[in-house]
N, C-alpha and C. Protein backbone atom coordinates (compact mmCIF):
# COMPACT_ATOMS: atom_id res chain seq x y z
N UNK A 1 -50.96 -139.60 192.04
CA UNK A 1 -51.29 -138.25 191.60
C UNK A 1 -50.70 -137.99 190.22
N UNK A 2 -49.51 -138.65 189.76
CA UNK A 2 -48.53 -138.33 188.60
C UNK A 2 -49.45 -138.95 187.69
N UNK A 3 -49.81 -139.83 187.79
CA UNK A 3 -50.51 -140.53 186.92
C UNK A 3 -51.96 -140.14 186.57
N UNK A 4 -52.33 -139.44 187.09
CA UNK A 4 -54.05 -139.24 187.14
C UNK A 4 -53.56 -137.62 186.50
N UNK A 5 -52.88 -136.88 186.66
CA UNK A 5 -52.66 -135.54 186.04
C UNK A 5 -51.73 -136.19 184.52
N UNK A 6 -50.92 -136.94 184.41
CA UNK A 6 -50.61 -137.34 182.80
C UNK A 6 -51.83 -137.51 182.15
N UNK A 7 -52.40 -138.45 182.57
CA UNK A 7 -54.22 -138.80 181.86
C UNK A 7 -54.73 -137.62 181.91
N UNK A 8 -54.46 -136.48 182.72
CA UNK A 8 -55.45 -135.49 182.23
C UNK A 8 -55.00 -134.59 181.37
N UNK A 9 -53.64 -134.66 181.53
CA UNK A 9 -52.94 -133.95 180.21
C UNK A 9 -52.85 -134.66 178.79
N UNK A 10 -52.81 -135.74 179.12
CA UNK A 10 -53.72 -136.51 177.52
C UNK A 10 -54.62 -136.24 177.29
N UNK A 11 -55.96 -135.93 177.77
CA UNK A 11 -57.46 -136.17 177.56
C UNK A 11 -56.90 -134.20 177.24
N UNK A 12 -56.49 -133.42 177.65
CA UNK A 12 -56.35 -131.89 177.47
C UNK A 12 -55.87 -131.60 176.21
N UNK A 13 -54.83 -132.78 175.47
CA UNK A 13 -53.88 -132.50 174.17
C UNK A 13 -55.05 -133.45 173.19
N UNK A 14 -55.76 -133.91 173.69
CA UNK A 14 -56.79 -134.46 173.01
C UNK A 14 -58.16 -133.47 172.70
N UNK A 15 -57.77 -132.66 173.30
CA UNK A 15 -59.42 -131.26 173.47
C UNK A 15 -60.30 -132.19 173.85
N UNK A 16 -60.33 -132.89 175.31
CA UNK A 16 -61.24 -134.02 175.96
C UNK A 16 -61.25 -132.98 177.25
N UNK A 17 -61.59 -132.20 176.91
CA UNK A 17 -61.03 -130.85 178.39
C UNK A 17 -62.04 -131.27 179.50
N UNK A 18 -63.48 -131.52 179.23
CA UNK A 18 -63.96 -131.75 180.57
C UNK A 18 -63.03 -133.16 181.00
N UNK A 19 -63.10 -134.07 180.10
CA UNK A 19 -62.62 -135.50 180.81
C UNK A 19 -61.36 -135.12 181.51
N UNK A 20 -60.29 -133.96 180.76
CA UNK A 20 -59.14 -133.42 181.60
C UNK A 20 -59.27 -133.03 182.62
N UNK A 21 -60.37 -132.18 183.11
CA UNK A 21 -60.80 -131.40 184.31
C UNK A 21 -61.20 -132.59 185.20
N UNK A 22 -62.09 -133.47 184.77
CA UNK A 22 -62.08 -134.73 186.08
C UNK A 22 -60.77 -135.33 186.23
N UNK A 23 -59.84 -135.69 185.38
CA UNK A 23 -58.77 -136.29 186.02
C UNK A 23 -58.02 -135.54 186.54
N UNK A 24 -58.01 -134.17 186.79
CA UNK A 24 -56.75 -133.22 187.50
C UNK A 24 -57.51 -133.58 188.83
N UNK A 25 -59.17 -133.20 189.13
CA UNK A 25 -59.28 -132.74 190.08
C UNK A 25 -59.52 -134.46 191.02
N UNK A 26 -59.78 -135.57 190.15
CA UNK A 26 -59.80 -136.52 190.88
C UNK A 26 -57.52 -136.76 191.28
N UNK A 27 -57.12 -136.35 190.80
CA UNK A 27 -55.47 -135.97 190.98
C UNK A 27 -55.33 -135.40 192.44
N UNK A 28 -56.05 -133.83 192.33
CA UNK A 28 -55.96 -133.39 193.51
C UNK A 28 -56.37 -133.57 194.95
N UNK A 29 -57.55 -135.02 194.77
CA UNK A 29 -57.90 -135.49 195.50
C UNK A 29 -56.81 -136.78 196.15
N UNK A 30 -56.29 -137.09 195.29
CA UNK A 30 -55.09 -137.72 196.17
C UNK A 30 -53.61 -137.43 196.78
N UNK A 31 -53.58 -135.86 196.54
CA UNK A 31 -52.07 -135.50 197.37
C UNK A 31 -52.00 -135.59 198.76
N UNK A 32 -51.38 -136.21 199.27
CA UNK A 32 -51.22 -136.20 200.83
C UNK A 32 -50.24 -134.48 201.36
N UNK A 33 -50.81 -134.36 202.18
CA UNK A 33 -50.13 -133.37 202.90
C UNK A 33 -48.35 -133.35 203.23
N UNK A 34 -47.98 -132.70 202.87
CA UNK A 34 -46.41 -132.72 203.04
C UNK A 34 -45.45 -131.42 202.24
N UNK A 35 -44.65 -131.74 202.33
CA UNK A 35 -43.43 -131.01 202.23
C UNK A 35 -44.04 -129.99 200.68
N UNK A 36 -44.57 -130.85 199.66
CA UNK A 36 -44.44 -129.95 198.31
C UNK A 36 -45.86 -130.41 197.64
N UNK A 37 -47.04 -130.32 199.08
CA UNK A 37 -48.12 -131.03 198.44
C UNK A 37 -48.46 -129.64 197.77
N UNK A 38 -48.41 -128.25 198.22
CA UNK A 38 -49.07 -127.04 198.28
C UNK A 38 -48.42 -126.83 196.52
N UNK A 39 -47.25 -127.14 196.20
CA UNK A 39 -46.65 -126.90 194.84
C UNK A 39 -47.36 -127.52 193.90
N UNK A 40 -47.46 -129.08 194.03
CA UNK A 40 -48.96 -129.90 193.54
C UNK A 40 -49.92 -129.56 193.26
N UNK A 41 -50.41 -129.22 194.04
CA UNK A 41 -51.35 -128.79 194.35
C UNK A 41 -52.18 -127.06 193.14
N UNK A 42 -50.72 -126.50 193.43
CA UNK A 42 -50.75 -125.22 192.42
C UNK A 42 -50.95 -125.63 190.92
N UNK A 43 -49.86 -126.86 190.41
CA UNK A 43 -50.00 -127.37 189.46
C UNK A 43 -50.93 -127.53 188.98
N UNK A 44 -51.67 -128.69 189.55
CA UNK A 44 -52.88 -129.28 188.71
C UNK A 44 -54.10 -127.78 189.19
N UNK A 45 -54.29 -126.89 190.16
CA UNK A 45 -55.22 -125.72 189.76
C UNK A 45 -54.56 -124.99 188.42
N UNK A 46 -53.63 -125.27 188.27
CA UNK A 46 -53.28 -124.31 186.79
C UNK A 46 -53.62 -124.65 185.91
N UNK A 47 -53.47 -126.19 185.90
CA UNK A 47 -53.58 -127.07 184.51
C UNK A 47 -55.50 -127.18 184.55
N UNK A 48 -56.21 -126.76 185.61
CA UNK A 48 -57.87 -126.72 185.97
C UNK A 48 -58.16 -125.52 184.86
N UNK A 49 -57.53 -124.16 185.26
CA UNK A 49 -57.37 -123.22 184.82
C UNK A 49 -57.39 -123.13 183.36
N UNK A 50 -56.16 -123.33 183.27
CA UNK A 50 -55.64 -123.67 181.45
C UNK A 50 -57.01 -124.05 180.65
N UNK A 51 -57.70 -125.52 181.31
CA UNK A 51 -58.63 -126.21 180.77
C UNK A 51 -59.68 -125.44 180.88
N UNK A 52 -60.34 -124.46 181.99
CA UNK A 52 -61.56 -123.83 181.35
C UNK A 52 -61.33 -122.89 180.50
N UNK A 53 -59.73 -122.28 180.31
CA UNK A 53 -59.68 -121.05 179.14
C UNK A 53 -60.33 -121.63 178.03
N UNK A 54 -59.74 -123.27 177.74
CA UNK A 54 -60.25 -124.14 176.37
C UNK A 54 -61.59 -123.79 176.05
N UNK A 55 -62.48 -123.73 177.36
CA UNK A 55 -63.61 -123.83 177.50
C UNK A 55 -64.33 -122.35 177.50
N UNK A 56 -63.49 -121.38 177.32
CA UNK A 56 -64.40 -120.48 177.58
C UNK A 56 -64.70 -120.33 178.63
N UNK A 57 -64.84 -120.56 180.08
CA UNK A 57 -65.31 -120.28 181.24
C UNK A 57 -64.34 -119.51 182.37
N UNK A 58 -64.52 -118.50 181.71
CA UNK A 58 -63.46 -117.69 182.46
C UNK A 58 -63.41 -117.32 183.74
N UNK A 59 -64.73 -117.21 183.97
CA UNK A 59 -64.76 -117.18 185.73
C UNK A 59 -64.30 -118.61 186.47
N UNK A 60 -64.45 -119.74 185.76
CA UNK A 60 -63.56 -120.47 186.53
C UNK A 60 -62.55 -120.33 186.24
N UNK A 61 -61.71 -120.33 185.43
CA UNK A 61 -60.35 -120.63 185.12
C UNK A 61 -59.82 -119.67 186.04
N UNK A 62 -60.42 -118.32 186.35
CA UNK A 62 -60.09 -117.33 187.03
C UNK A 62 -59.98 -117.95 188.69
N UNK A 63 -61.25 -119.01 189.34
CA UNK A 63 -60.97 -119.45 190.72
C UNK A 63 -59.63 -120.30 190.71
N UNK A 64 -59.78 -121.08 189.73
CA UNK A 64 -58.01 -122.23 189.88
C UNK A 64 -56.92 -120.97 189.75
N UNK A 65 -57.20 -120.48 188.89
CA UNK A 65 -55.99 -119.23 188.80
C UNK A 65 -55.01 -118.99 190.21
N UNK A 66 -56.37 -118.28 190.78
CA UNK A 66 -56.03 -117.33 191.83
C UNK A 66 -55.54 -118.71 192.62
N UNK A 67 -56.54 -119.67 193.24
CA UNK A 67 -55.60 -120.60 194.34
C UNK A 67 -54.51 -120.95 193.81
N UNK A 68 -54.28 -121.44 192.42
CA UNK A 68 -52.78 -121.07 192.23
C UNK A 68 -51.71 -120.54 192.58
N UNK A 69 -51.83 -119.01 192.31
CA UNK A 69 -50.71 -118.40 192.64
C UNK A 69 -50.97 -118.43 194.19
N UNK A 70 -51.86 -118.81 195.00
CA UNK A 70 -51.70 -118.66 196.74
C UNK A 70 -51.10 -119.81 196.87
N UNK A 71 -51.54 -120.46 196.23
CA UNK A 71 -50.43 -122.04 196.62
C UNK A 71 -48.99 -121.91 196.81
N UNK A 72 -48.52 -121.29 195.43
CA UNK A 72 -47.70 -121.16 194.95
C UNK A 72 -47.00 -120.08 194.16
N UNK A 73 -46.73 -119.15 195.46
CA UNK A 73 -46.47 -117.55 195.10
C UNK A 73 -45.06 -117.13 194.34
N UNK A 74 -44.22 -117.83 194.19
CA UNK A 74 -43.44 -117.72 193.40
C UNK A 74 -42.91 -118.15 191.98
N UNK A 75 -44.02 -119.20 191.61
CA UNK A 75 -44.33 -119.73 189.95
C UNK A 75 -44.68 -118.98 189.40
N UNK A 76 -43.66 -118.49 188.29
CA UNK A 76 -44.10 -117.44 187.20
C UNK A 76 -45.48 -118.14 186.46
N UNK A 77 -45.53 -120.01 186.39
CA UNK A 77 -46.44 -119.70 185.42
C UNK A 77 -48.12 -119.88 185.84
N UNK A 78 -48.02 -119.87 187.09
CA UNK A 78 -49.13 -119.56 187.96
C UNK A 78 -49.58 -118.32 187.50
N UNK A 79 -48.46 -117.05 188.01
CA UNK A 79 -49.43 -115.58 187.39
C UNK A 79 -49.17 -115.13 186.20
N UNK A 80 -48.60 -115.85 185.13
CA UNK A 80 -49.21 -115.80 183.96
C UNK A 80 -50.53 -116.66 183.87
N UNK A 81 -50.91 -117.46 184.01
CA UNK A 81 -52.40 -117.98 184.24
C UNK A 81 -53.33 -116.89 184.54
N UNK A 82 -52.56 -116.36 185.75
CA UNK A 82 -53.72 -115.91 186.31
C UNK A 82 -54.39 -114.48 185.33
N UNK A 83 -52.76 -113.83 184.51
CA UNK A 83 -53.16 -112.88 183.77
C UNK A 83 -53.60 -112.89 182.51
N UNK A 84 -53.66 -114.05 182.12
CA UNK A 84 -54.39 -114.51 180.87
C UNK A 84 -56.19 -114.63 181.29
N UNK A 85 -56.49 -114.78 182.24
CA UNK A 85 -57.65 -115.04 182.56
C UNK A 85 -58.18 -114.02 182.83
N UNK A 86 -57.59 -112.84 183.11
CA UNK A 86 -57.68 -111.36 184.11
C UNK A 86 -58.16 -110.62 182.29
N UNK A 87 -57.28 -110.92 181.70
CA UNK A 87 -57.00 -110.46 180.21
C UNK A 87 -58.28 -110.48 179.56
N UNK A 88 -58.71 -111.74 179.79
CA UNK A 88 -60.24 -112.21 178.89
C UNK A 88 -60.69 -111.77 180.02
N UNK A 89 -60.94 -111.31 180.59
CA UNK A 89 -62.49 -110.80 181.50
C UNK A 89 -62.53 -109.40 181.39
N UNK A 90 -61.77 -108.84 180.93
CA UNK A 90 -61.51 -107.60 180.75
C UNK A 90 -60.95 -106.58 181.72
N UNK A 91 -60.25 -107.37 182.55
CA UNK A 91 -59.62 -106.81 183.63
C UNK A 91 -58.27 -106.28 183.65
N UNK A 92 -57.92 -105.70 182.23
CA UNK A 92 -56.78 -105.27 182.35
C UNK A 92 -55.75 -104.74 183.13
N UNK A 93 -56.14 -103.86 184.27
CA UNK A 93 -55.24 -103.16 185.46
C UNK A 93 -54.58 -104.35 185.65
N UNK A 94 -55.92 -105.06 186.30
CA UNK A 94 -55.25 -106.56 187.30
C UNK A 94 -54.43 -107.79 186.52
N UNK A 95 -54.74 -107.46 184.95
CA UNK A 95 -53.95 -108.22 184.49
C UNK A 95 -52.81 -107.65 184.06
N UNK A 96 -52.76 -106.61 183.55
CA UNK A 96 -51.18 -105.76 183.86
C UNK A 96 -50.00 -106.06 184.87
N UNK A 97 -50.89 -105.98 186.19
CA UNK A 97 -50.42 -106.49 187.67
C UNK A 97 -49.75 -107.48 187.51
N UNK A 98 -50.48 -108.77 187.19
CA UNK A 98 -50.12 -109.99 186.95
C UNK A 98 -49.22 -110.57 186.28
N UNK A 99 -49.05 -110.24 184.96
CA UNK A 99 -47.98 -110.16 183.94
C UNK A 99 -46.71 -109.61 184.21
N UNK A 100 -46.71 -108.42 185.02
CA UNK A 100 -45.76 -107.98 185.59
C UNK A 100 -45.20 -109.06 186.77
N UNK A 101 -45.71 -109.43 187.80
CA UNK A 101 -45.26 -110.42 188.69
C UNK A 101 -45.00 -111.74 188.09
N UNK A 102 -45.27 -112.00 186.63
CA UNK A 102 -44.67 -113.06 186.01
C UNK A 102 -43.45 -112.67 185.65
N UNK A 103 -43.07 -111.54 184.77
CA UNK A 103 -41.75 -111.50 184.43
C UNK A 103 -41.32 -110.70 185.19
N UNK A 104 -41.32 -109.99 186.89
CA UNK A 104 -40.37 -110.56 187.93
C UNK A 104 -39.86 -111.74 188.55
N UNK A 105 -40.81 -112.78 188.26
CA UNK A 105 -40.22 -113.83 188.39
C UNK A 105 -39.86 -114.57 187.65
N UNK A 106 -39.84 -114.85 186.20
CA UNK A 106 -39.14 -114.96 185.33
C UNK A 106 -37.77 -114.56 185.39
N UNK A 107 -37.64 -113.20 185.68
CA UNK A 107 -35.73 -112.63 186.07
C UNK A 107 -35.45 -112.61 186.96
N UNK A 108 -36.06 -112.91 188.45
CA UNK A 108 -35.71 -113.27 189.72
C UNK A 108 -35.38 -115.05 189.40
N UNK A 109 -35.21 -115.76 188.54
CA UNK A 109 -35.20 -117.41 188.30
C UNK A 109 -34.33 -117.34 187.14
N UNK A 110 -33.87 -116.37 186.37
CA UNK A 110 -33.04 -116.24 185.48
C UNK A 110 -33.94 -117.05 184.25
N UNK A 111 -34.99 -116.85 183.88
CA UNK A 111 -36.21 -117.82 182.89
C UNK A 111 -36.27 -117.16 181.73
N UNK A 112 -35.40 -117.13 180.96
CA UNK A 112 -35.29 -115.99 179.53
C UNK A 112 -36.83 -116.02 178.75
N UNK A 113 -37.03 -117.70 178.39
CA UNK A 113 -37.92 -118.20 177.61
C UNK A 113 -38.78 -118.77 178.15
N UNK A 114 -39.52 -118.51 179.11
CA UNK A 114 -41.17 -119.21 179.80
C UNK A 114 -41.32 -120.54 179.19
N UNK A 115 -41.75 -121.31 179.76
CA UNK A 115 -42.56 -122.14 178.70
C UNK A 115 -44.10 -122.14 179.56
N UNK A 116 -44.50 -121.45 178.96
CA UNK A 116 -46.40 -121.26 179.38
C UNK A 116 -47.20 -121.99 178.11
């Protein structure tokens, strides 16, 4: 899985974003079930996410978003994802929402400086 999400974060720092988007999701096709697959799991939907913002396709970036933060309800940088995507659709309330539950968890983790 480590390896198939590095390649897709190469092909992503390369602006190869679809080729990025097949290697996360062929990634997510190999986590086995366990202890911190669901955290994994959040990961590479974020890094799905991230890659359709590249793209302009905000209604997807918006589906990885959201299973994101359900994966993984306490990663600040899950619902910053999710409110960057909320942001471009013009959903401000909900991205207000969102941003806010990032930097509660940002100072519930003591996280001065994000790295998003």
């Amino acid at each position: 899985m480590e390896d198939l999400k590095n390649i897709g974060n190469d092909f992503f720092k390369s602006q190869k974003f679809e080729e990025a988007i097949e290697k996360y999701v062929e990634a997510l096709a190999t986590i086995d079930e366990g202890d911190d697959s669901d955290k994994q799991k959040s990961i590479l939907h974020s890094n799905i996410s991230a890659t359709y913002c590249k793209l302009e396709n905000y209604g997807k970036a918006l589906e990885h978003a959201a299973i994101s933060t359900k994966l993984n309800n306490d990663w600040y940088k899950a619902w910053y994802r999710l409110s960057f995507v909320l942001y471009k659709l013009g959903k401000c309330e909900q991205a207000e929402k969102s941003i806010e539950k990032t930097i509660e968890l940002c100072k519930e983790n003591n996280i001065n400086e994000p790295y998003i």
